[in-house]
C-alpha atoms as a PDB file:
ATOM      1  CA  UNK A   1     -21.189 158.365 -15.983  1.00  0.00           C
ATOM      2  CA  UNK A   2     -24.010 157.327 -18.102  1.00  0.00           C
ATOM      3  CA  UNK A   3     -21.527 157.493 -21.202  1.00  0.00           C
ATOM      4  CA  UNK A   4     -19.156 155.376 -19.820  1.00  0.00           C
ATOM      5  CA  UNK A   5     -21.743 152.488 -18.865  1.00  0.00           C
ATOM      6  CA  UNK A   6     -23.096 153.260 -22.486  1.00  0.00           C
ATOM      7  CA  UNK A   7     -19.536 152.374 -23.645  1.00  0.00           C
ATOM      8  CA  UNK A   8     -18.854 149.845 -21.638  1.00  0.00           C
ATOM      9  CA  UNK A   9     -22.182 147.904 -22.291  1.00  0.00           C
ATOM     10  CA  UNK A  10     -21.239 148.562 -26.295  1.00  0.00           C
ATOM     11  CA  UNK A  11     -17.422 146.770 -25.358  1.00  0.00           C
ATOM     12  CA  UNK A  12     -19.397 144.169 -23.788  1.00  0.00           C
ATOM     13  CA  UNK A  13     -21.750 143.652 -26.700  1.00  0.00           C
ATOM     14  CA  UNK A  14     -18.543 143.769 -28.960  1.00  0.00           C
ATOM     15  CA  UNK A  15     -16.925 140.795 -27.184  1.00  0.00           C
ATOM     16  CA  UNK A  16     -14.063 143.159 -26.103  1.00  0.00           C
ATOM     17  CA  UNK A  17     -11.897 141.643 -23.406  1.00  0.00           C
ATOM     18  CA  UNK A  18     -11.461 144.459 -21.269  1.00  0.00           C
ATOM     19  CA  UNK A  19     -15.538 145.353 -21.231  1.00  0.00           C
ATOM     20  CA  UNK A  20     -15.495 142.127 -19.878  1.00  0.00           C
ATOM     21  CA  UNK A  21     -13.258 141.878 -17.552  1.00  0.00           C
ATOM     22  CA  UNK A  22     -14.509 145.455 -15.747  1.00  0.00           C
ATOM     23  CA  UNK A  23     -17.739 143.426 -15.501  1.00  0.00           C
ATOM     24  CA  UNK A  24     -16.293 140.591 -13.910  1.00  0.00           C
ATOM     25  CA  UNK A  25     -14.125 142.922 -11.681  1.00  0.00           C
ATOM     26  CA  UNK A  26     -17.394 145.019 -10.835  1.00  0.00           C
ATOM     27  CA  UNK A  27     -20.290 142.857 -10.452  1.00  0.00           C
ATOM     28  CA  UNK A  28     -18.638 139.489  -9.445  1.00  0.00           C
ATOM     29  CA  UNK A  29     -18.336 140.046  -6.082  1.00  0.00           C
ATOM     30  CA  UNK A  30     -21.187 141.259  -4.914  1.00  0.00           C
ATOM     31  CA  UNK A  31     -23.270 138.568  -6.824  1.00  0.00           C
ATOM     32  CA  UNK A  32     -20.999 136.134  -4.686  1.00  0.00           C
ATOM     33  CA  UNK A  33     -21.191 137.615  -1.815  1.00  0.00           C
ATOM     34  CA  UNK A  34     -25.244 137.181  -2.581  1.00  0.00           C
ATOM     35  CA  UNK A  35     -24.845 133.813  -3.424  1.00  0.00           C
ATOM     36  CA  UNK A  36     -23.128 133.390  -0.207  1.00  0.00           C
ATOM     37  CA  UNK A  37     -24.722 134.941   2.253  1.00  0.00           C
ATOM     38  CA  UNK A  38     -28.145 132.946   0.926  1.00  0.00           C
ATOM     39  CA  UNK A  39     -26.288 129.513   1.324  1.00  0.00           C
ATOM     40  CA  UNK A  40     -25.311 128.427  -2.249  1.00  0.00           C
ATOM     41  CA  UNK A  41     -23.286 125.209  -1.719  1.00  0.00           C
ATOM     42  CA  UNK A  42     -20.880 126.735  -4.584  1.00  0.00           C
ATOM     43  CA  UNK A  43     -21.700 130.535  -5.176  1.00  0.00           C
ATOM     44  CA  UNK A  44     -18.602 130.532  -7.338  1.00  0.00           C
ATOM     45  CA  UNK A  45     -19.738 128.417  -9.200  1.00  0.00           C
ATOM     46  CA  UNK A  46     -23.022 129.975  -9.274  1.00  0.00           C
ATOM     47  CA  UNK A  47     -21.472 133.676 -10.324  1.00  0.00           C
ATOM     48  CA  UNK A  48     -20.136 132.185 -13.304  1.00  0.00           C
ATOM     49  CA  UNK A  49     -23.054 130.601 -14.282  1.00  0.00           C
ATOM     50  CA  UNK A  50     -24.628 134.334 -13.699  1.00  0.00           C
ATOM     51  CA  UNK A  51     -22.010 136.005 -15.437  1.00  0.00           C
ATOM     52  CA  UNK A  52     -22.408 133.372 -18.524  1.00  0.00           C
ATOM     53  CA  UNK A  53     -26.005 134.031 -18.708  1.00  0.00           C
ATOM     54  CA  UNK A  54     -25.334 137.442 -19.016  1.00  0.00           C
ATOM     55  CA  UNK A  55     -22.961 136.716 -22.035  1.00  0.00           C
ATOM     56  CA  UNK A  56     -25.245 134.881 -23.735  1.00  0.00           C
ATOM     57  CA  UNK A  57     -28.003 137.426 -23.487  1.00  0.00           C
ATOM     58  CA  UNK A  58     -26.290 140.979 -22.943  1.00  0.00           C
ATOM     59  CA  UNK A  59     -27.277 141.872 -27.130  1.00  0.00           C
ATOM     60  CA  UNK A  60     -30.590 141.924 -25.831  1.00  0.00           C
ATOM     61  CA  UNK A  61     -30.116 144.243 -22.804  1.00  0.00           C
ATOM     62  CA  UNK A  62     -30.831 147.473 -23.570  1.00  0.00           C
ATOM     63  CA  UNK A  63     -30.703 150.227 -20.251  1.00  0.00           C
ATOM     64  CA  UNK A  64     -28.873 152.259 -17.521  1.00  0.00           C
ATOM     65  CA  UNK A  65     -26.364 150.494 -15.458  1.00  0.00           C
ATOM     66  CA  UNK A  66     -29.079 150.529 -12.941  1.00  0.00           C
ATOM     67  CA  UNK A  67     -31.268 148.255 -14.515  1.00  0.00           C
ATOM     68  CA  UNK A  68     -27.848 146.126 -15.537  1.00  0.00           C
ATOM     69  CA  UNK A  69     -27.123 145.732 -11.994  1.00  0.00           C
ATOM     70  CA  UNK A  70     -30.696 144.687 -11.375  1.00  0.00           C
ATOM     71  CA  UNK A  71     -30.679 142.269 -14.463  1.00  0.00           C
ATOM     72  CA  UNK A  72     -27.314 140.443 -13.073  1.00  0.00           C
ATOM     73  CA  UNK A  73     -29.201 139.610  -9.958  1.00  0.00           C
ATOM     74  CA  UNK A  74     -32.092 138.733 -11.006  1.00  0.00           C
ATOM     75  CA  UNK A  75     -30.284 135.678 -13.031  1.00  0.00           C
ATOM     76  CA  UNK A  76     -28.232 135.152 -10.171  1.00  0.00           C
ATOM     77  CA  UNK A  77     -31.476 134.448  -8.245  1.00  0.00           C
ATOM     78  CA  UNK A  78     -32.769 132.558 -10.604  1.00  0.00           C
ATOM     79  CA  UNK A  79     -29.667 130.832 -10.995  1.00  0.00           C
ATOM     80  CA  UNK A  80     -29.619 130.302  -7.178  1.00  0.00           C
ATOM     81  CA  UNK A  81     -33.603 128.551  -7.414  1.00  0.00           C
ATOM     82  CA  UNK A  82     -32.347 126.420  -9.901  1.00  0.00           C
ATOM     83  CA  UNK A  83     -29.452 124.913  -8.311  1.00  0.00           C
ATOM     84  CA  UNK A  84     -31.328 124.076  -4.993  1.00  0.00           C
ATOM     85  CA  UNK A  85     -33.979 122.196  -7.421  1.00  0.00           C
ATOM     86  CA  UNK A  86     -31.529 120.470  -8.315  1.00  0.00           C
ATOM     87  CA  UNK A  87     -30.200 119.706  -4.992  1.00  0.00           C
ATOM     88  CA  UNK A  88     -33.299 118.567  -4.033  1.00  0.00           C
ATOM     89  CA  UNK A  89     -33.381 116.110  -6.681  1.00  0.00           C
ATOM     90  CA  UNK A  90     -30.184 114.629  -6.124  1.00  0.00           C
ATOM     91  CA  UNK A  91     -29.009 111.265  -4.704  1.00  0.00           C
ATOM     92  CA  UNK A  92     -27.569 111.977  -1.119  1.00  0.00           C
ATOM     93  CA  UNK A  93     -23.956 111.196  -1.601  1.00  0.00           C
ATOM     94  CA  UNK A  94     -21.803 109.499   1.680  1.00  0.00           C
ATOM     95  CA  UNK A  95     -19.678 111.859   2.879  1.00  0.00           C
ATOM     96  CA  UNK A  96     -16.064 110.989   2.799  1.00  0.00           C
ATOM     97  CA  UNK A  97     -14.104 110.432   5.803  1.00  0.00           C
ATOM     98  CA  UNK A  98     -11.088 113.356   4.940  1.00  0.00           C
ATOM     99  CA  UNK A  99     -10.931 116.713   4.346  1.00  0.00           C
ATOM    100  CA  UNK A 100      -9.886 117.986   1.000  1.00  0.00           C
ATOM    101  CA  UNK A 101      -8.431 121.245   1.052  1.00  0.00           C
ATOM    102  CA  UNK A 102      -8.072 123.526  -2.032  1.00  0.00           C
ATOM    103  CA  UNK A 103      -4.247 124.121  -3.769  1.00  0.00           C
ATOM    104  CA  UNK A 104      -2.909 127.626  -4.324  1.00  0.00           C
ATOM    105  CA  UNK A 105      -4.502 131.228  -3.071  1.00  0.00           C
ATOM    106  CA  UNK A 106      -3.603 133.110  -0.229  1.00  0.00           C
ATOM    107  CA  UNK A 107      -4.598 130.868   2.979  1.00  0.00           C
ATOM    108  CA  UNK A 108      -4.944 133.968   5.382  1.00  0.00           C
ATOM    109  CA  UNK A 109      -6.876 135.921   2.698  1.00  0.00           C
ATOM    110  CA  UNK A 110      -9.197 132.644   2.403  1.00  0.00           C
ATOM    111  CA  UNK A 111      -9.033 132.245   6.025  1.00  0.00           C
ATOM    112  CA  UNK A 112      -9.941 135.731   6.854  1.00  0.00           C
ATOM    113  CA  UNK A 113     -13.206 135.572   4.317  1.00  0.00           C
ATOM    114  CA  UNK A 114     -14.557 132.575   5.388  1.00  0.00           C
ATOM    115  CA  UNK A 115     -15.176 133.750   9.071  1.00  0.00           C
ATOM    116  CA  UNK A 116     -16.446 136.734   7.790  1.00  0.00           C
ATOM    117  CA  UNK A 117     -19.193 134.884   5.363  1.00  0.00           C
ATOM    118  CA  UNK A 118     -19.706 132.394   8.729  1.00  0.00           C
ATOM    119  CA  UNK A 119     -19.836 135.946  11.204  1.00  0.00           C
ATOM    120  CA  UNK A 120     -22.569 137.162   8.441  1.00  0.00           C
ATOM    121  CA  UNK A 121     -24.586 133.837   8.054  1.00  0.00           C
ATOM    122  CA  UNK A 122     -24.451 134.025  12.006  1.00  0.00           C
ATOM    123  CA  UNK A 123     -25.817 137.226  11.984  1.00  0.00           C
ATOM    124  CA  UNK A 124     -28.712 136.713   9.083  1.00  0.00           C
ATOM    125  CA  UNK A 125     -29.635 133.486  11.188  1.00  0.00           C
ATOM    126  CA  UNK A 126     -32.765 135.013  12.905  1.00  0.00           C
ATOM    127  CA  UNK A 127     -34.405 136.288  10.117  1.00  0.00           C
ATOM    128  CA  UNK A 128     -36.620 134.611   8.083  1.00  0.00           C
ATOM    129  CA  UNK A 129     -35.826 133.457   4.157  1.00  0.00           C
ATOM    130  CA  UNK A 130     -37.636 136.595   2.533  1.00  0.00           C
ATOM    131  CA  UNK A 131     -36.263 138.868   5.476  1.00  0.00           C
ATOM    132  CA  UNK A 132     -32.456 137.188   4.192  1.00  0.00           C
ATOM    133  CA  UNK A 133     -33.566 138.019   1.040  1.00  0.00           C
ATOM    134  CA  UNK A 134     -34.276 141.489   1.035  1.00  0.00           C
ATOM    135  CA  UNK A 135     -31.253 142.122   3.120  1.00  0.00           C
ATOM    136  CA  UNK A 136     -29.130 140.639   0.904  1.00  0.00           C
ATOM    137  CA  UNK A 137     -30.149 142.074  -1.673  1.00  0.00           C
ATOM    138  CA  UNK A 138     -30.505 145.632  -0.687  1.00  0.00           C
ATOM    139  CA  UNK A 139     -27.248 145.494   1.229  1.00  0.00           C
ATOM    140  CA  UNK A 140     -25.113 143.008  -0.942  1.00  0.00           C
ATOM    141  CA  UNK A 141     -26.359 143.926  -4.095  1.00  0.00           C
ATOM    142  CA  UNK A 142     -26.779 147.673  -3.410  1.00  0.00           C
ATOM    143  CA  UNK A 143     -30.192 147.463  -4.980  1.00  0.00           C
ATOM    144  CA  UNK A 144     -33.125 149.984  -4.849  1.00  0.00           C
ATOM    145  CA  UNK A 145     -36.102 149.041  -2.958  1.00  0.00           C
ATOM    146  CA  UNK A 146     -38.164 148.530  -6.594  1.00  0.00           C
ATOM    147  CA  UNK A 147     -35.327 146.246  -8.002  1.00  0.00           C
ATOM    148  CA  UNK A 148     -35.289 144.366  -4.571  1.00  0.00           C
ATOM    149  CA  UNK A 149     -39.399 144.103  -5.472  1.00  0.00           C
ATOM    150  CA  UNK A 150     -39.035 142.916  -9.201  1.00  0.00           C
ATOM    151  CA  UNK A 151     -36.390 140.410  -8.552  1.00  0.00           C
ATOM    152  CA  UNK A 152     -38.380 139.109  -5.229  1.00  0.00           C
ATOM    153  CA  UNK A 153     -42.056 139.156  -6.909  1.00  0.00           C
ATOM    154  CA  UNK A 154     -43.487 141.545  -4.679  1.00  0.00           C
ATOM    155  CA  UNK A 155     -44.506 145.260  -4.117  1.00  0.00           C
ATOM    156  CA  UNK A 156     -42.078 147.542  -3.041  1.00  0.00           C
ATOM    157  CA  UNK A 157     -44.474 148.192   0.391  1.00  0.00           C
ATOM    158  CA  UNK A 158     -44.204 144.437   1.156  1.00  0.00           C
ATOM    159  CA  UNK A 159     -40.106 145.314   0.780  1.00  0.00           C
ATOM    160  CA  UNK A 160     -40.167 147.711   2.643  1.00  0.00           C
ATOM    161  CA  UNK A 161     -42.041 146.039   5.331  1.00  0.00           C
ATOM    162  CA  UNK A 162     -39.470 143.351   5.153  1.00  0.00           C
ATOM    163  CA  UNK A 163     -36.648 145.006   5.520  1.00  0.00           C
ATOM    164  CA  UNK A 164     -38.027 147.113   8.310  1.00  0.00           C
ATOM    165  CA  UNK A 165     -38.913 143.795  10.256  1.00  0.00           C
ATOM    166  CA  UNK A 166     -35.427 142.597   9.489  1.00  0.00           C
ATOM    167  CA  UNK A 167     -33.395 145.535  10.669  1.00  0.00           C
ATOM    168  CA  UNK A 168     -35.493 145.586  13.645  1.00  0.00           C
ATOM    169  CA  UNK A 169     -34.518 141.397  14.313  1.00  0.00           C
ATOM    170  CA  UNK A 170     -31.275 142.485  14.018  1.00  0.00           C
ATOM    171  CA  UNK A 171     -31.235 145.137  16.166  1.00  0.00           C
ATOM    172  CA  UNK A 172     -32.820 143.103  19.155  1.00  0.00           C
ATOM    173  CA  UNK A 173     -30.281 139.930  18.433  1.00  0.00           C
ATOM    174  CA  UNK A 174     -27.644 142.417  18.126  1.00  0.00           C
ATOM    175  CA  UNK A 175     -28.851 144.057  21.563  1.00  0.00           C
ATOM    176  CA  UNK A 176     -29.442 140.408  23.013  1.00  0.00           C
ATOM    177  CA  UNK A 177     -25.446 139.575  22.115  1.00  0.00           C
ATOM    178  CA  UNK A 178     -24.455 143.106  24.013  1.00  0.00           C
ATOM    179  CA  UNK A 179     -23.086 144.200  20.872  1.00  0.00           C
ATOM    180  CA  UNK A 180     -24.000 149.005  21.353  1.00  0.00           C
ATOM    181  CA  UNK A 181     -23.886 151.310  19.067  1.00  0.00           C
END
């Protein structure tokens, strides 16, 4: 396994068109789905921005695919910082009166994903930003409890305390909504 990462980080480093497109394929939706669940306005937009980053610096990434996975999200939360910043610094914009809807894709597929992001958001509600954070992270991005720490800025025990206050929020809101095991 640790060949075949080696090989496809070399493809990647190579500008070969299929490294890349495995990398988009594997690590594009879960940064999304990230993005997401942590209330980008456009986390699309926001995963190519990640995955552009990464193109720009992957000659200097040197590592298991464990540490790649870690480095994606990292600029993805970084990426994520930086467009609320901006948000913030933005001219509120009237709203306009009609809905634009999007061209093309499957409409139940769309359908079907945007009531599960809403059903998620719903159920990430009572917990606090760093509780969201670690969730998302750990659950979303399938990342260890020390990546969680490094991306996040804090020690693993303050993670783990986190998450354990987080399940536990969920568990009573879950039990609160009459939702068993």
């Amino acid at each position: 396994m640790a060949s075949e990462f080696a090989e496809l980080l070399q493809g990647a480093k190579d500008g070969q068109p299929w490294a890349w497109e495995r990398i988009y394929r594997t690590y594009a939706p879960p940064v999304t789905g990230y993005l997401a669940l942590r209330g980008a306005d456009e986390p699309e937009d926001l995963t190519s921005e990640t995955l552009y980053h990464v193109a720009r610096a992957i000659g200097k990434f040197e590592g298991p695919e464990e540490s790649f996975r870690s480095w994606i999200f990292v600029i993805a939360h970084r990426r994520l910082i930086d467009a609320r910043r901006a948000k913030q610094r933005r001219v509120e914009q009237a709203e306009l009166d009609y809905e634009l809807t999007a061209s093309g894709g499957d409409v139940e597929t769309e359908a079907l994903d945007n009531m599960a992001l809403a059903d998620m958001q719903d159920l990430l509600e009572p917990l606090t930003e760093e509780q969201r954070s670690v969730i998302t992270l750990r659950m979303i991005g399938d990342l260890s409890l020390e990546r969680t720490a490094e991306i996040m800025g804090k020690r693993v025990g303050s993670v783990k305390a986190l998450q354990r206050r987080a399940l536990a929020t969920l568990k009573r809101h879950l039990e609160a909504e009459g939702v068993s095991r």
